[in-house]
N, C-alpha and C. Protein backbone atom coordinates (compact mmCIF):
# COMPACT_ATOMS: atom_id res chain seq x y z
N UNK A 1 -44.33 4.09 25.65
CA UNK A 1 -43.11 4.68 25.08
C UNK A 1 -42.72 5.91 25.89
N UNK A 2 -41.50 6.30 26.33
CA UNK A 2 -40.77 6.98 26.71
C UNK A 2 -41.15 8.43 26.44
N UNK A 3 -41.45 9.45 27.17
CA UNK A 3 -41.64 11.10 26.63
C UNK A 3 -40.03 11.64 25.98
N UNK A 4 -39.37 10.86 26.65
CA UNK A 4 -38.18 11.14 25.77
C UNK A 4 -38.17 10.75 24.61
N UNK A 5 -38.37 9.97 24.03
CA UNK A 5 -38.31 9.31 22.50
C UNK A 5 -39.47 9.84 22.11
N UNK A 6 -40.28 9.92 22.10
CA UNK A 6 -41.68 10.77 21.99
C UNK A 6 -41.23 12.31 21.40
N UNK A 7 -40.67 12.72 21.97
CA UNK A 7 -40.22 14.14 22.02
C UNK A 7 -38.84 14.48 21.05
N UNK A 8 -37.82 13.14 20.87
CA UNK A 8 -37.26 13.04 19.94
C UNK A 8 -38.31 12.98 18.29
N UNK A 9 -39.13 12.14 18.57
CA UNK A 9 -39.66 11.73 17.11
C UNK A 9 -40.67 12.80 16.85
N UNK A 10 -41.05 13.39 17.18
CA UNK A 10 -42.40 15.26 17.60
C UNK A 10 -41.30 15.91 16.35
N UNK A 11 -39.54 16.31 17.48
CA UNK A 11 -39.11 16.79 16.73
C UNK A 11 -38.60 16.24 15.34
N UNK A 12 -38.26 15.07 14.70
CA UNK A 12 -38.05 14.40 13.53
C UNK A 12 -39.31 14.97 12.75
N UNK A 13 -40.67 14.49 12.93
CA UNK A 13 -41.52 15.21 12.26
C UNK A 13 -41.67 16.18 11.61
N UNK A 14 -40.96 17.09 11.99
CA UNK A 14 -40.83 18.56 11.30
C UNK A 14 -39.72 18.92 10.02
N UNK A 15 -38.72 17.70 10.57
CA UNK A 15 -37.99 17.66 9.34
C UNK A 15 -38.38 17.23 8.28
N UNK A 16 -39.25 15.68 8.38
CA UNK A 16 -39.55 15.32 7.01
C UNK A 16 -38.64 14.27 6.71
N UNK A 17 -38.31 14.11 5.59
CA UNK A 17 -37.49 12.70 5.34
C UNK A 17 -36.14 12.76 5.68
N UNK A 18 -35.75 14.22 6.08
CA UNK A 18 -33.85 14.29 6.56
C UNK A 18 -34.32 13.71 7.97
N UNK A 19 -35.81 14.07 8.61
CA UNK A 19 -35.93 13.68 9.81
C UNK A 19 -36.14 12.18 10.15
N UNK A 20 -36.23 11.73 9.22
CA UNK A 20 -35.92 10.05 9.25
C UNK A 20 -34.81 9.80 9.16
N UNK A 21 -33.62 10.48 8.16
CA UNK A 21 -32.70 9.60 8.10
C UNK A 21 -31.37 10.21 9.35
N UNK A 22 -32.71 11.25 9.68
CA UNK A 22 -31.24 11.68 11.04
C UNK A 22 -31.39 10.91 12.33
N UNK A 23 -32.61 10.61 12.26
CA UNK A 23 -33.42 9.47 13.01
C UNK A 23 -32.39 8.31 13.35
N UNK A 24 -32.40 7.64 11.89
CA UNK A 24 -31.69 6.44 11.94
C UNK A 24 -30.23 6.86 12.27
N UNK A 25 -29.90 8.24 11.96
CA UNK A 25 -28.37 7.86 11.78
C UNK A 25 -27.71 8.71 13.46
N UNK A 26 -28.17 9.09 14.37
CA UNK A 26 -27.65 9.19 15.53
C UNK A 26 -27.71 8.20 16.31
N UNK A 27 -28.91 6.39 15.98
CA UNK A 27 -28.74 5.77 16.90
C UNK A 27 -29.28 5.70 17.89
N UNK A 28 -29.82 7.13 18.86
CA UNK A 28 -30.44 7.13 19.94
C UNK A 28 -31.57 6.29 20.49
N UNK A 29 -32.66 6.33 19.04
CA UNK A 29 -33.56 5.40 19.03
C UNK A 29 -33.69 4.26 18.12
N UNK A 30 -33.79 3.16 18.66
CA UNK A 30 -33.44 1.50 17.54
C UNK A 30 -34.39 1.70 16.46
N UNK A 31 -33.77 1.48 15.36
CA UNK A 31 -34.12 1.94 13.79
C UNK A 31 -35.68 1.44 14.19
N UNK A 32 -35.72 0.18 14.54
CA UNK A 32 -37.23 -0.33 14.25
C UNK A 32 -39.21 0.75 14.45
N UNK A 33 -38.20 1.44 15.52
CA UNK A 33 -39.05 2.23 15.97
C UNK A 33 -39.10 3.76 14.93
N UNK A 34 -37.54 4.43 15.16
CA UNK A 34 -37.76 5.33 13.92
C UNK A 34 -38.43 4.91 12.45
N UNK A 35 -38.37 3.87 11.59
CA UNK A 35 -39.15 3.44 10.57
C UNK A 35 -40.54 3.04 10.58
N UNK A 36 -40.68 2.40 11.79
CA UNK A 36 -42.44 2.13 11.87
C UNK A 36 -43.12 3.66 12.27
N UNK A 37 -42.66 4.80 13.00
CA UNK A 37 -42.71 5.99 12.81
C UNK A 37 -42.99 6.73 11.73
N UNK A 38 -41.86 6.37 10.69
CA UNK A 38 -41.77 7.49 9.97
C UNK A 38 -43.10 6.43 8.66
N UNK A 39 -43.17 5.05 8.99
CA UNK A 39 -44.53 4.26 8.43
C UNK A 39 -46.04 5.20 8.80
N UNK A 40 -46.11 5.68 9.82
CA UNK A 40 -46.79 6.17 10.38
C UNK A 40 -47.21 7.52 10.15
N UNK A 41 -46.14 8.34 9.78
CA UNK A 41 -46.14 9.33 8.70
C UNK A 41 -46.52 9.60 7.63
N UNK A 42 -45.98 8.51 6.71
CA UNK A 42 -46.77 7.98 5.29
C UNK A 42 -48.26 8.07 5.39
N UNK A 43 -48.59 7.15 6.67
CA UNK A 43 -50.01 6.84 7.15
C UNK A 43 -51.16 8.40 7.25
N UNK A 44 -50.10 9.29 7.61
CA UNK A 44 -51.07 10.77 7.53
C UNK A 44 -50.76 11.55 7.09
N UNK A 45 -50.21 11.37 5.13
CA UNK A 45 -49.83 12.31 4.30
C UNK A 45 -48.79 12.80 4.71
N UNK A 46 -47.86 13.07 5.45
CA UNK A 46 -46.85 13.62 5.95
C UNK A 46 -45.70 13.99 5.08
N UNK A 47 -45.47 12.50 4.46
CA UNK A 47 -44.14 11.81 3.80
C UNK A 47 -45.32 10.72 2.63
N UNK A 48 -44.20 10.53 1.57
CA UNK A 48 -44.23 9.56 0.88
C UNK A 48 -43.46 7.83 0.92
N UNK A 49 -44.68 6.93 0.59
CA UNK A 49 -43.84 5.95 1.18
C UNK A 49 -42.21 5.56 0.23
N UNK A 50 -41.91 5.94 -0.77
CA UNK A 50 -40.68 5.25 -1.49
C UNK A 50 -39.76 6.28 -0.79
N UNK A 51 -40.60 7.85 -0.35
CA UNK A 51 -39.27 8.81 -0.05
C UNK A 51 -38.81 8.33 1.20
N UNK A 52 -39.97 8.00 2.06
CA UNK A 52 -39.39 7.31 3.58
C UNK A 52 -38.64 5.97 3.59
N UNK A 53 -39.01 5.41 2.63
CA UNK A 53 -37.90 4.42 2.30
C UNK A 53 -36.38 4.48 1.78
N UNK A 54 -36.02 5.47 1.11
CA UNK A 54 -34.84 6.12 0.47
C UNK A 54 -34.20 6.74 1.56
N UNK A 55 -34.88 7.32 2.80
CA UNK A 55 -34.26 8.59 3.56
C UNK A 55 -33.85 7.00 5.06
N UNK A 56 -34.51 6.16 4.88
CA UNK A 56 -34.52 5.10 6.05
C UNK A 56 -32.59 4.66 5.63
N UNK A 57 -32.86 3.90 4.36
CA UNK A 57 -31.45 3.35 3.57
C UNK A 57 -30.65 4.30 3.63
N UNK A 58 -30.63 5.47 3.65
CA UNK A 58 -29.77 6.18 3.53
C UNK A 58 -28.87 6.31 5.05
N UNK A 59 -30.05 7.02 6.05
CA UNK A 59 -29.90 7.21 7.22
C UNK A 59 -28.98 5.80 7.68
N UNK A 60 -29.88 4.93 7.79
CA UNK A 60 -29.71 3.31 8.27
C UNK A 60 -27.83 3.00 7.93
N UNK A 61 -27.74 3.09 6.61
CA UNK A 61 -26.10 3.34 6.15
C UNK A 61 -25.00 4.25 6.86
N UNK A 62 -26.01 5.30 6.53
CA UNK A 62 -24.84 6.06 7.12
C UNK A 62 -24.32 5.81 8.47
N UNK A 63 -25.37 5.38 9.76
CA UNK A 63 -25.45 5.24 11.15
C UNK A 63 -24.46 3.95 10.88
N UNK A 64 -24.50 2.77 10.08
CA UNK A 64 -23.88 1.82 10.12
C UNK A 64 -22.23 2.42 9.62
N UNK A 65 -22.32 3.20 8.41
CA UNK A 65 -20.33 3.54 8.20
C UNK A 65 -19.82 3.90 9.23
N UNK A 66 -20.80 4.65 10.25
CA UNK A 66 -20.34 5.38 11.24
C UNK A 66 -19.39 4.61 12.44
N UNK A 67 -20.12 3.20 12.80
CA UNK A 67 -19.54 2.52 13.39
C UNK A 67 -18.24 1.65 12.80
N UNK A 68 -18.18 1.04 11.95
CA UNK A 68 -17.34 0.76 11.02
C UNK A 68 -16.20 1.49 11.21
N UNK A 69 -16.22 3.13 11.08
CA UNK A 69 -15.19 3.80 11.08
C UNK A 69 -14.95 3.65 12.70
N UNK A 70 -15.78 3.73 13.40
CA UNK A 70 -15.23 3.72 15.17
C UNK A 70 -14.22 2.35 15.38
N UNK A 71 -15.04 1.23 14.97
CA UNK A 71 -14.04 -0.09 14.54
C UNK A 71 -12.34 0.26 14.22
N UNK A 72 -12.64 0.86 12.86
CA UNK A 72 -11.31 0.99 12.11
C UNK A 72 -10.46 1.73 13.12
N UNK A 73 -11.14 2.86 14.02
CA UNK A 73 -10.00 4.02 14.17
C UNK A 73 -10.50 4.05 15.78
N UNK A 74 -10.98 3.80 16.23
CA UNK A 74 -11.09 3.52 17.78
C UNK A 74 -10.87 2.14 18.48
N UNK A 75 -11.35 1.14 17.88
CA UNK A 75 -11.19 0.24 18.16
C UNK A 75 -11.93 -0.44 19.47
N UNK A 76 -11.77 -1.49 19.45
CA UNK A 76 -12.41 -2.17 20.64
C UNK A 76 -12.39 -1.36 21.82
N UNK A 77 -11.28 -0.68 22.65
CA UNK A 77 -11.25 -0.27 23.74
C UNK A 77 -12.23 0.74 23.15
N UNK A 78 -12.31 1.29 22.40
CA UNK A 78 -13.13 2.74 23.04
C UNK A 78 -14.55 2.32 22.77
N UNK A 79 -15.07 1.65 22.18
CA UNK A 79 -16.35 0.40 22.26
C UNK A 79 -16.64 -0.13 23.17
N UNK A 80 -15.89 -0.58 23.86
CA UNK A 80 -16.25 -1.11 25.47
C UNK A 80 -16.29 0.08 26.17
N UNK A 81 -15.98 1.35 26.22
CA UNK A 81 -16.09 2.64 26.84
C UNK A 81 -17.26 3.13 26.29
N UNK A 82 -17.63 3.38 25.01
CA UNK A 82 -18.13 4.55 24.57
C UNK A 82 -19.74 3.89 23.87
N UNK A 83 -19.71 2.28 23.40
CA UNK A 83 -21.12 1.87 22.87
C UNK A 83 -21.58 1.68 23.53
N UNK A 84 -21.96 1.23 24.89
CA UNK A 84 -23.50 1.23 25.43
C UNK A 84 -24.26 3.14 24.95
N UNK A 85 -23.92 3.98 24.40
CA UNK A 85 -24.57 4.67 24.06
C UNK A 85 -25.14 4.69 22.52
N UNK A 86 -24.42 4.00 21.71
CA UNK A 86 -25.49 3.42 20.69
C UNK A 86 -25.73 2.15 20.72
N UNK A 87 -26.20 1.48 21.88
CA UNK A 87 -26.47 0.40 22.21
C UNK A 87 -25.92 -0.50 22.23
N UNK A 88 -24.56 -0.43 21.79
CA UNK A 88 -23.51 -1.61 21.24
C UNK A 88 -23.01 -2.42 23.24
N UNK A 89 -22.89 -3.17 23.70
CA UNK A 89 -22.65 -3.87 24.73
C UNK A 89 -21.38 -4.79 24.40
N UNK A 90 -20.10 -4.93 25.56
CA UNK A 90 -19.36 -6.09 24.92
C UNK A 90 -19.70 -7.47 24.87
N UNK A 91 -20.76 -7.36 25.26
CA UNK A 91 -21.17 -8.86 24.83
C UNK A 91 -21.39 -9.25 23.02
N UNK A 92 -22.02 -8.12 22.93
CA UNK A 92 -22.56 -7.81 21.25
C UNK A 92 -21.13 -7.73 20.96
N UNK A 93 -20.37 -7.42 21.12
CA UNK A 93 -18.65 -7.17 20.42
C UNK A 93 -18.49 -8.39 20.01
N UNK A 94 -18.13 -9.22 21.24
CA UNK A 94 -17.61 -10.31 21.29
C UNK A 94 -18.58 -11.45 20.22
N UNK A 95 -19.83 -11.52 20.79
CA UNK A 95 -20.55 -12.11 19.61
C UNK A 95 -20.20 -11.74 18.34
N UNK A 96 -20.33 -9.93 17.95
CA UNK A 96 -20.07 -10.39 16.44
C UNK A 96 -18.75 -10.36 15.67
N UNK A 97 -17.83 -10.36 16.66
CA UNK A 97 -16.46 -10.81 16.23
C UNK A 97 -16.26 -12.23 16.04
N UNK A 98 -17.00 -12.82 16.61
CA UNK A 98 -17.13 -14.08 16.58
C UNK A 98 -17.32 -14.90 15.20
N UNK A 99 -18.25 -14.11 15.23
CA UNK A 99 -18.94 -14.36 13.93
C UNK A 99 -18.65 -14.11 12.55
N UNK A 100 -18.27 -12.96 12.79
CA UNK A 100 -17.23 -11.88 11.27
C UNK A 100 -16.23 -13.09 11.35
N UNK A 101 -15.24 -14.04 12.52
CA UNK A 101 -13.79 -14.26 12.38
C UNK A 101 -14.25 -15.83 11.91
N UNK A 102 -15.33 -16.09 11.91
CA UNK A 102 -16.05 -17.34 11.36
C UNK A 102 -16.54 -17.77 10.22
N UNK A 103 -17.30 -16.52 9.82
CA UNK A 103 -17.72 -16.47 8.50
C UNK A 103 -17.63 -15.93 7.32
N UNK A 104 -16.44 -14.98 7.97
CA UNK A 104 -15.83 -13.72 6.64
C UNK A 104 -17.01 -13.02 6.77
N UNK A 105 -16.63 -11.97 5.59
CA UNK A 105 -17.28 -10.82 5.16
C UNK A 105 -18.71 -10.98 4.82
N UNK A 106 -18.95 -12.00 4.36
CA UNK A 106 -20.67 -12.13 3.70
C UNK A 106 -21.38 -11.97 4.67
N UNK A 107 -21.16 -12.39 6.05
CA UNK A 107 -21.82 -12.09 7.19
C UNK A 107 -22.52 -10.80 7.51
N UNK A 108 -21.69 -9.74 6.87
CA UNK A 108 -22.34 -8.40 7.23
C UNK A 108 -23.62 -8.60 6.58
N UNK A 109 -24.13 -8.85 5.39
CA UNK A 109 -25.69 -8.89 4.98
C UNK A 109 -26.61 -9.67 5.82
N UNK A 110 -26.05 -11.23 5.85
CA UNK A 110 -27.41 -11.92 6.59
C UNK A 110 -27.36 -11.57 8.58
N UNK A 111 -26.23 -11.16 8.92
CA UNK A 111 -26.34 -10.99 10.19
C UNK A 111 -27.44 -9.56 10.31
N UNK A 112 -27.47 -8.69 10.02
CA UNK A 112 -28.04 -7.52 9.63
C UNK A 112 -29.95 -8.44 10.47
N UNK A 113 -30.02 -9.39 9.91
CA UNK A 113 -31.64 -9.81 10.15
C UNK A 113 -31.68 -10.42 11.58
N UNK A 114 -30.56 -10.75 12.07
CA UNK A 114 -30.21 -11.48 13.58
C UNK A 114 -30.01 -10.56 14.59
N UNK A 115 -30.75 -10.41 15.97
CA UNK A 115 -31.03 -9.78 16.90
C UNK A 115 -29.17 -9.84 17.63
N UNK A 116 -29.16 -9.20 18.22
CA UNK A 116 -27.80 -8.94 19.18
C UNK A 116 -26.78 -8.70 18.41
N UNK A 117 -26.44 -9.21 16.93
CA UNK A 117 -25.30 -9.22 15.96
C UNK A 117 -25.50 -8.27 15.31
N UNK A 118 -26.65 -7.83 14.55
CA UNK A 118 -26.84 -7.08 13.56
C UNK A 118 -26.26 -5.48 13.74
N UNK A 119 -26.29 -5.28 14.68
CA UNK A 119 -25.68 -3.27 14.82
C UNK A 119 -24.81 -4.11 15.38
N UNK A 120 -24.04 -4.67 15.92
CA UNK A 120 -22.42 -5.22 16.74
C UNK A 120 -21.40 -5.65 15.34
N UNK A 121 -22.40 -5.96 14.19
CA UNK A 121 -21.27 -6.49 13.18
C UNK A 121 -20.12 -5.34 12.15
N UNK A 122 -20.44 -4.31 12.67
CA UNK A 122 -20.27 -3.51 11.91
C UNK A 122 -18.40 -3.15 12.53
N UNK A 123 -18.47 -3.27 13.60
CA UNK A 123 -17.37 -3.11 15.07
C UNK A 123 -16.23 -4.21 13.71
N UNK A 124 -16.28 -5.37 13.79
CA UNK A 124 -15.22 -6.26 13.62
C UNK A 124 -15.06 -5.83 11.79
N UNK A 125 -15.92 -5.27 11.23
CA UNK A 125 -16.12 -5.48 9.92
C UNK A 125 -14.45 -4.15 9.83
N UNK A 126 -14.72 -3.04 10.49
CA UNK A 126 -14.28 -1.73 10.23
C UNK A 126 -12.51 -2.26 11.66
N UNK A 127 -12.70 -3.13 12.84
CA UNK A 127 -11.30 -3.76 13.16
C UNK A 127 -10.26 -3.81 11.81
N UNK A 128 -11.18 -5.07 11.09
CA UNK A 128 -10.15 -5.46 10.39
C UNK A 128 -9.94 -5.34 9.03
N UNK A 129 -10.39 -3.69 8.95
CA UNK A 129 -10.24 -2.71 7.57
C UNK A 129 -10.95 -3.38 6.34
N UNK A 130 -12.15 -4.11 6.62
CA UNK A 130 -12.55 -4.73 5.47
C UNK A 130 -12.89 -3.63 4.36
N UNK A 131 -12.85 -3.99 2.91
CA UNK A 131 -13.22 -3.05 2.14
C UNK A 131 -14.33 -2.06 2.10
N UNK A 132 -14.40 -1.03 2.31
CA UNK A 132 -15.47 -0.31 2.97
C UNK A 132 -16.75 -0.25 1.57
N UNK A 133 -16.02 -0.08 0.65
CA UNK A 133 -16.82 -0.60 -0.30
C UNK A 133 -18.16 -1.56 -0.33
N UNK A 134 -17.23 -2.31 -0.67
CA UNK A 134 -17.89 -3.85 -0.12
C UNK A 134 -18.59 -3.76 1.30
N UNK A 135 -18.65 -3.68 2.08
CA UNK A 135 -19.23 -3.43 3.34
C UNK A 135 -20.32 -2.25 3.11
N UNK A 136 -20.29 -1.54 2.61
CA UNK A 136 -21.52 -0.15 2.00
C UNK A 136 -22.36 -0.86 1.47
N UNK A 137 -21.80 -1.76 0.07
CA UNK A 137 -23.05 -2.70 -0.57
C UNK A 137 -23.70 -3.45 0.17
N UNK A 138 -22.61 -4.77 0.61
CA UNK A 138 -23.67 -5.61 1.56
C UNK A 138 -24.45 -4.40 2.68
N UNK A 139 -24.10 -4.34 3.52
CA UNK A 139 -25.23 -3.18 4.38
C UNK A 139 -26.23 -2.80 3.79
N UNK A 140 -26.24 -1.58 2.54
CA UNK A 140 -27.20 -1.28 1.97
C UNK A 140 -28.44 -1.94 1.56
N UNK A 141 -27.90 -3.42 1.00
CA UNK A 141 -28.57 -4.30 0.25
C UNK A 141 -29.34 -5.02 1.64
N UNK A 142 -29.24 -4.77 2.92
CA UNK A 142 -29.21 -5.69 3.59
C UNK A 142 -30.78 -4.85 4.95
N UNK A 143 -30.28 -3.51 4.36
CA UNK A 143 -30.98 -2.64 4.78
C UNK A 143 -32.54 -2.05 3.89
N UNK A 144 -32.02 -2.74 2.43
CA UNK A 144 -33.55 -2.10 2.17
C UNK A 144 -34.50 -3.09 2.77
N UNK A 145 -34.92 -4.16 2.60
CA UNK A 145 -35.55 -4.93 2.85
C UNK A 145 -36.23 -4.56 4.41
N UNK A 146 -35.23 -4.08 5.22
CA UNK A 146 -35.22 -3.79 6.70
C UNK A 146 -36.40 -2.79 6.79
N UNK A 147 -36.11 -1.62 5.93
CA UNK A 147 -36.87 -0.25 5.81
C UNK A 147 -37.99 -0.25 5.20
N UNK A 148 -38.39 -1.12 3.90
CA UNK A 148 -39.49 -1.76 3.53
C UNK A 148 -40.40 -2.15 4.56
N UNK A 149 -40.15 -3.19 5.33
CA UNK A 149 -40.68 -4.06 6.26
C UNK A 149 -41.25 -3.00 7.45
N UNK A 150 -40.40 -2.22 8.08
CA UNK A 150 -40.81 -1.69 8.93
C UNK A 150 -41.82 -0.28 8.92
N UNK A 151 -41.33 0.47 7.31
CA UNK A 151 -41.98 1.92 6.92
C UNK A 151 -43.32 1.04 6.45
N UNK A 152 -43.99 -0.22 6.07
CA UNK A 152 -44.78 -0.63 5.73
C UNK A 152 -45.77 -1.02 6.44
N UNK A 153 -45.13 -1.86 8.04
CA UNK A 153 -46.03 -1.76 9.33
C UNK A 153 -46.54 -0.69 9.95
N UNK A 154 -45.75 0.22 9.85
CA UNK A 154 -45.91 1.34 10.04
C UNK A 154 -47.14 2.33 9.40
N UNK A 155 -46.95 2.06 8.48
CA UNK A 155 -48.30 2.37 7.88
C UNK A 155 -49.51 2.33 8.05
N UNK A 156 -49.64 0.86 7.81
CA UNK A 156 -50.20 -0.06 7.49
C UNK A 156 -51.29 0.16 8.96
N UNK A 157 -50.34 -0.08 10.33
CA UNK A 157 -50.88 0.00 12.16
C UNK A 157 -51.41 1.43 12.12
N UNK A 158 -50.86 2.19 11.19
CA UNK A 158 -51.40 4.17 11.53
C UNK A 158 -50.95 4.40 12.87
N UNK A 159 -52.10 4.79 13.64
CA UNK A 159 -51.60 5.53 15.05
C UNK A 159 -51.14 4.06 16.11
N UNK A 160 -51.56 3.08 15.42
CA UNK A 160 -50.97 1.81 16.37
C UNK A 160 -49.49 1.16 15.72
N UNK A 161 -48.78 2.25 15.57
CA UNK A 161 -47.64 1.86 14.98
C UNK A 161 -46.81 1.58 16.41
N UNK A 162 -46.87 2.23 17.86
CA UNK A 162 -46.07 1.75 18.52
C UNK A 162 -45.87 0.34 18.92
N UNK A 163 -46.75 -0.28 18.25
CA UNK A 163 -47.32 -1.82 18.79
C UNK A 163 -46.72 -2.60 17.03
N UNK A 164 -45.74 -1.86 16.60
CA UNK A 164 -45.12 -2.55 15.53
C UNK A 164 -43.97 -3.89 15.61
N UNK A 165 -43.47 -3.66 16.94
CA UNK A 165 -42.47 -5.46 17.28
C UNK A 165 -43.42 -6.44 17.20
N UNK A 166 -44.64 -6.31 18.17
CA UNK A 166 -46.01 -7.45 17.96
C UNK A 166 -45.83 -7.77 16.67
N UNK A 167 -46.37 -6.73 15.86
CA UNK A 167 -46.78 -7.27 14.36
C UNK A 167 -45.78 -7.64 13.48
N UNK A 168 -44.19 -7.57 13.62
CA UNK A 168 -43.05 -7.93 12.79
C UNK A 168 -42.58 -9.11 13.14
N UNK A 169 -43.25 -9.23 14.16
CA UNK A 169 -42.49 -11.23 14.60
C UNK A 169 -42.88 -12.30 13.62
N UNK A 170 -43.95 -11.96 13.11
CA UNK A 170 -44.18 -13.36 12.30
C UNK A 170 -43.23 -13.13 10.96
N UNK A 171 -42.61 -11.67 11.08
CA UNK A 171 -41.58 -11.70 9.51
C UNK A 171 -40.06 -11.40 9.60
N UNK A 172 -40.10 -11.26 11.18
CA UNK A 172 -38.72 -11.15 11.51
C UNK A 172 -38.05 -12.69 11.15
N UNK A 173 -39.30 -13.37 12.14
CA UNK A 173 -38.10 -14.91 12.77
C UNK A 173 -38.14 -15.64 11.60
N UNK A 174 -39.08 -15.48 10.50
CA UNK A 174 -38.61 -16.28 9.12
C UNK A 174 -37.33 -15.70 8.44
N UNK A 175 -36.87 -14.25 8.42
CA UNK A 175 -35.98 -13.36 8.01
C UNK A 175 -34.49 -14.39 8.84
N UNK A 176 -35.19 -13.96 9.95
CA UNK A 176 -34.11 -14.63 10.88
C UNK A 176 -33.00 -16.10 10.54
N UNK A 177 -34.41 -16.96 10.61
CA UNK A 177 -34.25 -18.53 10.42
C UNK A 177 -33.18 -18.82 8.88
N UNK A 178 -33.47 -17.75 7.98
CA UNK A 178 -33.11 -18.06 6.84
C UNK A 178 -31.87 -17.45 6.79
N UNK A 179 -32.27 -16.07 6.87
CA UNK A 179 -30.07 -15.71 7.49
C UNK A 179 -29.46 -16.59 8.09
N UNK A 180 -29.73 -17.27 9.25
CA UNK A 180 -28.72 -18.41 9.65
C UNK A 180 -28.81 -19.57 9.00
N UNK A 181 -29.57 -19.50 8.12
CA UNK A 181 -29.58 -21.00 7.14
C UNK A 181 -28.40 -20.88 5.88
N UNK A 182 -28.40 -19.28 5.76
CA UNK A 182 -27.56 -18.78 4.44
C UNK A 182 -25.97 -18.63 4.96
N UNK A 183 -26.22 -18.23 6.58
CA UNK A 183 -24.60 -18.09 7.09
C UNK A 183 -24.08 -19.85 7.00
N UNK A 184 -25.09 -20.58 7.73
CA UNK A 184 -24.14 -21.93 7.25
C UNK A 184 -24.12 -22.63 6.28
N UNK A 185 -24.62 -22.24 5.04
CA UNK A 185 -24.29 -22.45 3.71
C UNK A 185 -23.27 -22.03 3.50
N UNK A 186 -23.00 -21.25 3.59
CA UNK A 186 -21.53 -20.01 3.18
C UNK A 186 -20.66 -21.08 4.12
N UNK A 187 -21.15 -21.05 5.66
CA UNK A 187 -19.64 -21.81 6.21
C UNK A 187 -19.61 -23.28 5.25
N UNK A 188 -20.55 -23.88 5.10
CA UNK A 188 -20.02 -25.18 4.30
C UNK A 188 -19.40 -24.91 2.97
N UNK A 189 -19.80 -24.01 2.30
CA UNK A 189 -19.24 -23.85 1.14
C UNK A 189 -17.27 -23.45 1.02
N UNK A 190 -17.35 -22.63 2.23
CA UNK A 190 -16.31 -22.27 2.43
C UNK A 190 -15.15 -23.43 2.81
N UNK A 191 -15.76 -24.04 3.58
CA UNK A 191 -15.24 -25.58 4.25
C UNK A 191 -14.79 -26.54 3.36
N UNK A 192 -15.87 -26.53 1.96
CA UNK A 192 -15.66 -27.76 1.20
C UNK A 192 -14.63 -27.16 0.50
N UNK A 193 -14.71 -26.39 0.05
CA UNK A 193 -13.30 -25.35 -1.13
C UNK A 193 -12.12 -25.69 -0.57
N UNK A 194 -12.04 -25.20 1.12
CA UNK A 194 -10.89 -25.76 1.83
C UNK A 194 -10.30 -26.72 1.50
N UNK A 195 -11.30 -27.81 2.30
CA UNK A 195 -10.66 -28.90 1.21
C UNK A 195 -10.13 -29.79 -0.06
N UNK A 196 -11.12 -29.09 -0.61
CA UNK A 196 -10.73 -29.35 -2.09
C UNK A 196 -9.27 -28.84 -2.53
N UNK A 197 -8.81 -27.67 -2.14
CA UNK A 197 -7.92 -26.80 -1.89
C UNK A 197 -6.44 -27.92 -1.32
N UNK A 198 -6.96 -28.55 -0.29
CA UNK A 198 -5.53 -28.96 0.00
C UNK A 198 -4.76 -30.03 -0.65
């Protein structure tokens, strides 16, 4: 791991649970790592595990309205300028526009568990002014599970928490498999109504 990110998370430490959720919410470093971190914390009295879980959801949200609003009020061009610094790429655009213009809104929850879409979905959600509301819930709801999973490996590894992607694969790609099992439920469901409809 990086002395830079190292030296980011030294300083998070000192905050405590704002230092998790400021963690999550500048982006700099991919949530997975700030949460198996702040797991790791838990691991040496530091923090409590439900508070590092509360400060993850919180953070995790907020970092997500954030983009949403760049969507709404910047828009694509300044996304293709300005996200490769929270990692966003136009490839990730384009994918999860793709996807949002495919599957509607429900997408924001199960994409959330899918690699390349999950921080890109937020871009098309906040384009096309979806209810921000609605977009807070699904996210949220979509995010505890996220912060669970990872403040728990985290733990769980102690000082071998940097070696936390190893140990989340066997619960990612079931997470995974089943979000895209639930997105094309939704598209069939959506499909059959259609028709029924005409």
């Amino acid at each position: 791991m990086g002395e830079f990110i190292q030296s980011i998370l030294n300083f998070l430490t000192d905050l405590g649970y704002f230092g998790v959720a400021l963690g999550l919410m500048i982006e700099i470093i991919p949530s997975e790592i700030v949460l198996a971190y702040a797991g790791y914390l838990v691991s040496q009295g530091h923090i409590n595990f439900v508070g590092a879980i509360i400060a993850g959801v919180i953070g995790g949200t907020i970092a997500q309205i954030f983009i949403y609003w760049i969507g709404a009020y910047g828009g694509r061009p300044f996304l293709k300028k300005y996200g490769k610094y929270i990692f966003i790429h136009e490839r990730h655009i384009d994918i999860a526009e793709d996807w949002f213009n495919k599957y509607g809104s429900g997408v924001i929850f199960t994409a959330r568990f899918i690699p390349v879409v999950r921080h890109a979905i937020s871009i098309p959600a906040g384009i096309t002014k979806m209810s921000l509301k609605k977009f807070t819930l699904y996210t949220t709801l979509a995010i505890i599970p996220w912060s669970i999973l990872f403040v728990y490996l985290g733990d769980k590894l102690a000082s071998n928490w940097k070696h936390v992607d190893e140990f989340a694969k066997p619960y990612i790609q079931p997470a995974m498999i089943i979000a895209i099992g639930l997105i094309m439920l939704y598209f069939i469901y959506k499909w059959i109504k259609k028709q029924k409809n005409k």
